[in-house]
C-alpha atoms as a PDB file:
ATOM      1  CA  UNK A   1      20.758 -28.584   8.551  1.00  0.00           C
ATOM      2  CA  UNK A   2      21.443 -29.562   4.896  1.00  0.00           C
ATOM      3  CA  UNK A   3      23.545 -26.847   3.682  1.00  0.00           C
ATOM      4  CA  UNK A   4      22.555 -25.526  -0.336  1.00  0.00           C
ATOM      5  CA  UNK A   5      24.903 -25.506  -2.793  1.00  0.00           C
ATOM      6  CA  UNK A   6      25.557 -21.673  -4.050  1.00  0.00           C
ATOM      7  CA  UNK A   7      27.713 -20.276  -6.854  1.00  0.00           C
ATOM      8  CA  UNK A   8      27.571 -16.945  -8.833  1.00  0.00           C
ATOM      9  CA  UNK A   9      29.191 -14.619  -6.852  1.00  0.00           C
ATOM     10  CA  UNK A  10      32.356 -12.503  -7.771  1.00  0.00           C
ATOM     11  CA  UNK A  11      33.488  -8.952  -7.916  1.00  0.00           C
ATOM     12  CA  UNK A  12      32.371  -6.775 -10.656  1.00  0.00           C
ATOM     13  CA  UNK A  13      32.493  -2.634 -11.902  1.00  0.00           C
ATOM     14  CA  UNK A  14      28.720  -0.312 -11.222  1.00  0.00           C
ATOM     15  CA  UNK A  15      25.960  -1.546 -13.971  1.00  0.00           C
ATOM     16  CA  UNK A  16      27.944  -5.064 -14.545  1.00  0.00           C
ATOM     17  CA  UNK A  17      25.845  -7.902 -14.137  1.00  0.00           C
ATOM     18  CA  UNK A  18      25.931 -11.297 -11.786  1.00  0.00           C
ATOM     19  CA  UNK A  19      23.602 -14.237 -12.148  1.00  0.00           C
ATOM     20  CA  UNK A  20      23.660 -16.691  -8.748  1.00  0.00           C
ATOM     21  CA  UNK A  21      22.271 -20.236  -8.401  1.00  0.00           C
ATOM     22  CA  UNK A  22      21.425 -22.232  -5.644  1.00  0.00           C
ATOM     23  CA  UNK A  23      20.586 -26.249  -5.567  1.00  0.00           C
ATOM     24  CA  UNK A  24      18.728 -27.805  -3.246  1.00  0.00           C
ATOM     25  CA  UNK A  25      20.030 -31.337  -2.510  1.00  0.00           C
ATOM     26  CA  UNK A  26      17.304 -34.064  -4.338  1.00  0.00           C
ATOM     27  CA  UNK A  27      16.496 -35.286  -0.558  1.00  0.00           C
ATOM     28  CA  UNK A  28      15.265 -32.028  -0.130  1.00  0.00           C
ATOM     29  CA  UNK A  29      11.581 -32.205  -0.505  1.00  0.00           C
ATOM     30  CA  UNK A  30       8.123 -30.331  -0.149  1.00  0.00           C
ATOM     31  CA  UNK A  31       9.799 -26.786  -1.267  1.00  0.00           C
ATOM     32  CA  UNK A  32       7.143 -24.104  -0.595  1.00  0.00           C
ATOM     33  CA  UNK A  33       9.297 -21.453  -0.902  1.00  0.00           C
ATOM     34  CA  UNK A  34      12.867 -20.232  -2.241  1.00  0.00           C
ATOM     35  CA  UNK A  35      14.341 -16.996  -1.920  1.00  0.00           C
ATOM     36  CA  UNK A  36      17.602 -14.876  -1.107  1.00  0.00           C
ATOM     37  CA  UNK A  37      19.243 -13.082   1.247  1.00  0.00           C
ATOM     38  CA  UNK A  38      21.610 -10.551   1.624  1.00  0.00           C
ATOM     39  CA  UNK A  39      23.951  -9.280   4.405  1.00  0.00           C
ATOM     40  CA  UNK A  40      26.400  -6.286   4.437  1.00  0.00           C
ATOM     41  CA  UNK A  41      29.391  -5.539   6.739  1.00  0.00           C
ATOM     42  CA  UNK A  42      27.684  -4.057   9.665  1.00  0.00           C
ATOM     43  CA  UNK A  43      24.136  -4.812   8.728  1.00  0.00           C
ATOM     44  CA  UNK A  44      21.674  -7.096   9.411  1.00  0.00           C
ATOM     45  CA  UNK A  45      20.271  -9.919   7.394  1.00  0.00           C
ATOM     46  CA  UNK A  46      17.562  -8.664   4.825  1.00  0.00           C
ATOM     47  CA  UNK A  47      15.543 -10.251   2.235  1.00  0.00           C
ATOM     48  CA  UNK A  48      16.215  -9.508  -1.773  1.00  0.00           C
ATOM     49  CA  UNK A  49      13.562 -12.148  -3.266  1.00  0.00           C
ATOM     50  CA  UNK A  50      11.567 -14.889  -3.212  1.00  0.00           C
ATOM     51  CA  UNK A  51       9.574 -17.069  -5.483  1.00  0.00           C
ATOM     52  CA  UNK A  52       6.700 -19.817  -5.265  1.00  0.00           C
ATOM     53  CA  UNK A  53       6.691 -23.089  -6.681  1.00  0.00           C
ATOM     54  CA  UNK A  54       3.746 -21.770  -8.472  1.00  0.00           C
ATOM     55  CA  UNK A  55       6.232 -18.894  -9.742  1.00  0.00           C
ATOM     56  CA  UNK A  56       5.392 -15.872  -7.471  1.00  0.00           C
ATOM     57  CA  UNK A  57       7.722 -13.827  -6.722  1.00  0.00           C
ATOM     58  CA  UNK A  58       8.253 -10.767  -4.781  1.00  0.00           C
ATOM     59  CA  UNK A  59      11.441  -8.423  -4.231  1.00  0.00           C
ATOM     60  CA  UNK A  60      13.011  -5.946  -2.243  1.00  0.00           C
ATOM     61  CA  UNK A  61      12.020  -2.240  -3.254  1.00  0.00           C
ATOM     62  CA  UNK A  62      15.767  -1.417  -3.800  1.00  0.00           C
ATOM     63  CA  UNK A  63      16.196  -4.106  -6.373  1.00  0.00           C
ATOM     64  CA  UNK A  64      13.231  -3.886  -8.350  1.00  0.00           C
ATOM     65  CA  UNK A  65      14.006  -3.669 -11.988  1.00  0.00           C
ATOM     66  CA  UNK A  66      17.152  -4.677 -12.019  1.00  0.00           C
ATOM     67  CA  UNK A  67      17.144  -8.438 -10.094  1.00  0.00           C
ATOM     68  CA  UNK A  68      14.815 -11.355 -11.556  1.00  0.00           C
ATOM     69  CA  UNK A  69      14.520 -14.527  -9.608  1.00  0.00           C
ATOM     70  CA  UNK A  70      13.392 -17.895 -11.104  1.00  0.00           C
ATOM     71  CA  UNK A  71      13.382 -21.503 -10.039  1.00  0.00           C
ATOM     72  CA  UNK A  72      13.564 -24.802 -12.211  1.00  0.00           C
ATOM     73  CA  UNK A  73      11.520 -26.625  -9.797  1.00  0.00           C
ATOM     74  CA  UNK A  74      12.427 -29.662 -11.648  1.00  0.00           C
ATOM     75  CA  UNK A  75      15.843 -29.514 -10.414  1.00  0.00           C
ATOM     76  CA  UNK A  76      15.309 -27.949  -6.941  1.00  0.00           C
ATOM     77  CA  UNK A  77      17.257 -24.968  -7.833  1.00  0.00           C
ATOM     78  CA  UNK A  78      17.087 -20.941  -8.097  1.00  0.00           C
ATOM     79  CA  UNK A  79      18.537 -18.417  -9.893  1.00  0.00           C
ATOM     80  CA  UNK A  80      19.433 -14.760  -9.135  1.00  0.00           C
ATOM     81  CA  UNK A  81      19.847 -12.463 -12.519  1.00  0.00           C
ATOM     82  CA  UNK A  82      21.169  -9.420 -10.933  1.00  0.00           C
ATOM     83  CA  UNK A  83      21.872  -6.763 -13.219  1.00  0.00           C
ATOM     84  CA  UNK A  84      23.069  -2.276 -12.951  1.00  0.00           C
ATOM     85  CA  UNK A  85      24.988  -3.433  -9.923  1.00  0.00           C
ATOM     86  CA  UNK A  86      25.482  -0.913  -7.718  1.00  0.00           C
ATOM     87  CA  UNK A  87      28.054  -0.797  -4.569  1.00  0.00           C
ATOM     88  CA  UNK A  88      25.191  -0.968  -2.247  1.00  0.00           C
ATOM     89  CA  UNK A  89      24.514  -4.132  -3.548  1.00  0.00           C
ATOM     90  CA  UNK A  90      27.959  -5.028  -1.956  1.00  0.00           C
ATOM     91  CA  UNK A  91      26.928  -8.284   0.503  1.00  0.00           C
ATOM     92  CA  UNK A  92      27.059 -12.190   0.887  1.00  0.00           C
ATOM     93  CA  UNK A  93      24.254 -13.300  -0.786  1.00  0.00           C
ATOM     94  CA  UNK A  94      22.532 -16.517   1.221  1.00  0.00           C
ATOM     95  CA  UNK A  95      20.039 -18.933   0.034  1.00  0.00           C
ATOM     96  CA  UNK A  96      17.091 -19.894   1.540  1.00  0.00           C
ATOM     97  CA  UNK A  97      14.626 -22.710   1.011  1.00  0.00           C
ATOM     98  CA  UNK A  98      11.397 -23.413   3.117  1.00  0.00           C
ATOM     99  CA  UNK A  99      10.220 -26.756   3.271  1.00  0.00           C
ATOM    100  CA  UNK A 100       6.632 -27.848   3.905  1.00  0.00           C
ATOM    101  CA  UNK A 101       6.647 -30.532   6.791  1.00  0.00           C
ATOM    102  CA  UNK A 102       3.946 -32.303   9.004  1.00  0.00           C
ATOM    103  CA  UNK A 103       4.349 -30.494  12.429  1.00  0.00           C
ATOM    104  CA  UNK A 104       4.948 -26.823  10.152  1.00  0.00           C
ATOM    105  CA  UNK A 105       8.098 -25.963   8.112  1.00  0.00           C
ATOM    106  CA  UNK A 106      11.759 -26.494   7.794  1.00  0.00           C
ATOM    107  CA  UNK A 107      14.145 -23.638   6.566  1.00  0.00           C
ATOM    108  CA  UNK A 108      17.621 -24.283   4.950  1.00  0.00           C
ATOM    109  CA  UNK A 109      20.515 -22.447   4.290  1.00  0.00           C
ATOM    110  CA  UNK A 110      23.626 -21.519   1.919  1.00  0.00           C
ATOM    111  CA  UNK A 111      26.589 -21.347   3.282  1.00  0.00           C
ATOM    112  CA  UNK A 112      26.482 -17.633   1.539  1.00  0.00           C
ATOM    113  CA  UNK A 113      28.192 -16.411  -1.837  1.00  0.00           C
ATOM    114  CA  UNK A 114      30.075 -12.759  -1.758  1.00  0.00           C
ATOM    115  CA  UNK A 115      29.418 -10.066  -4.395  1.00  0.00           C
ATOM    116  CA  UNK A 116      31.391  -7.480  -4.390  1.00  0.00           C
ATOM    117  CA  UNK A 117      30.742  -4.280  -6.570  1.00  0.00           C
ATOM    118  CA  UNK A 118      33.588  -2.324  -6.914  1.00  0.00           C
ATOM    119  CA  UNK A 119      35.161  -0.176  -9.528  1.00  0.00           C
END
């Protein structure tokens, strides 16, 4: 698959702040949805947010209030304002785009960014 092009992610103290982007290559086409993912050491895969090209969006209960998503659909790409960090926020944070295509959809993924929230 075509792998997304992440940045953002860094260590930083409880109640700091983090903003994370993600491009979609231009070939990538038909974007239905975008959202992000999150995975601690030990844990499974869960979702954090996701947003429409028409701008709905929709986020984790542990995250709401402090993490807004938005997209520039005009360049393919998402951002992650992630602010009060907390250490359970701790995780790689992955990318996700989901593609409208003839026979269904496609789904593409980051390679993953690491936050790390640590005083």
């Amino acid at each position: 698959q075509v792998q997304l092009e992440e940045s953002g992610g860094g260590l930083v103290q409880p109640g700091g702040s983090l903003r994370l982007s993600c491009a979609a290559p231009a070939t990538i086409i038909n974007i239905y949805t975008m959202g992000w993912y999150r995975q601690a050491p030990g844990k499974q895969r869960e979702l954090v947010a996701t947003i429409t090209t028409g701008g709905g969006t929709n986020y984790a209960d542990s995250v709401k209030g402090r993490f807004t998503v938005s997209r520039n659909n005009a360049k393919n790409t998402m951002y992650l304002q992630m602010n009060g960090l907390k250490p359970e926020d701790t995780a790689v944070y992955y990318c996700n785009v989901l593609t409208l295509v003839s026979w269904g959809k496609r789904d593409y993924w980051g390679q993953g960014t690491r936050v790390t929230v640590s005083s």
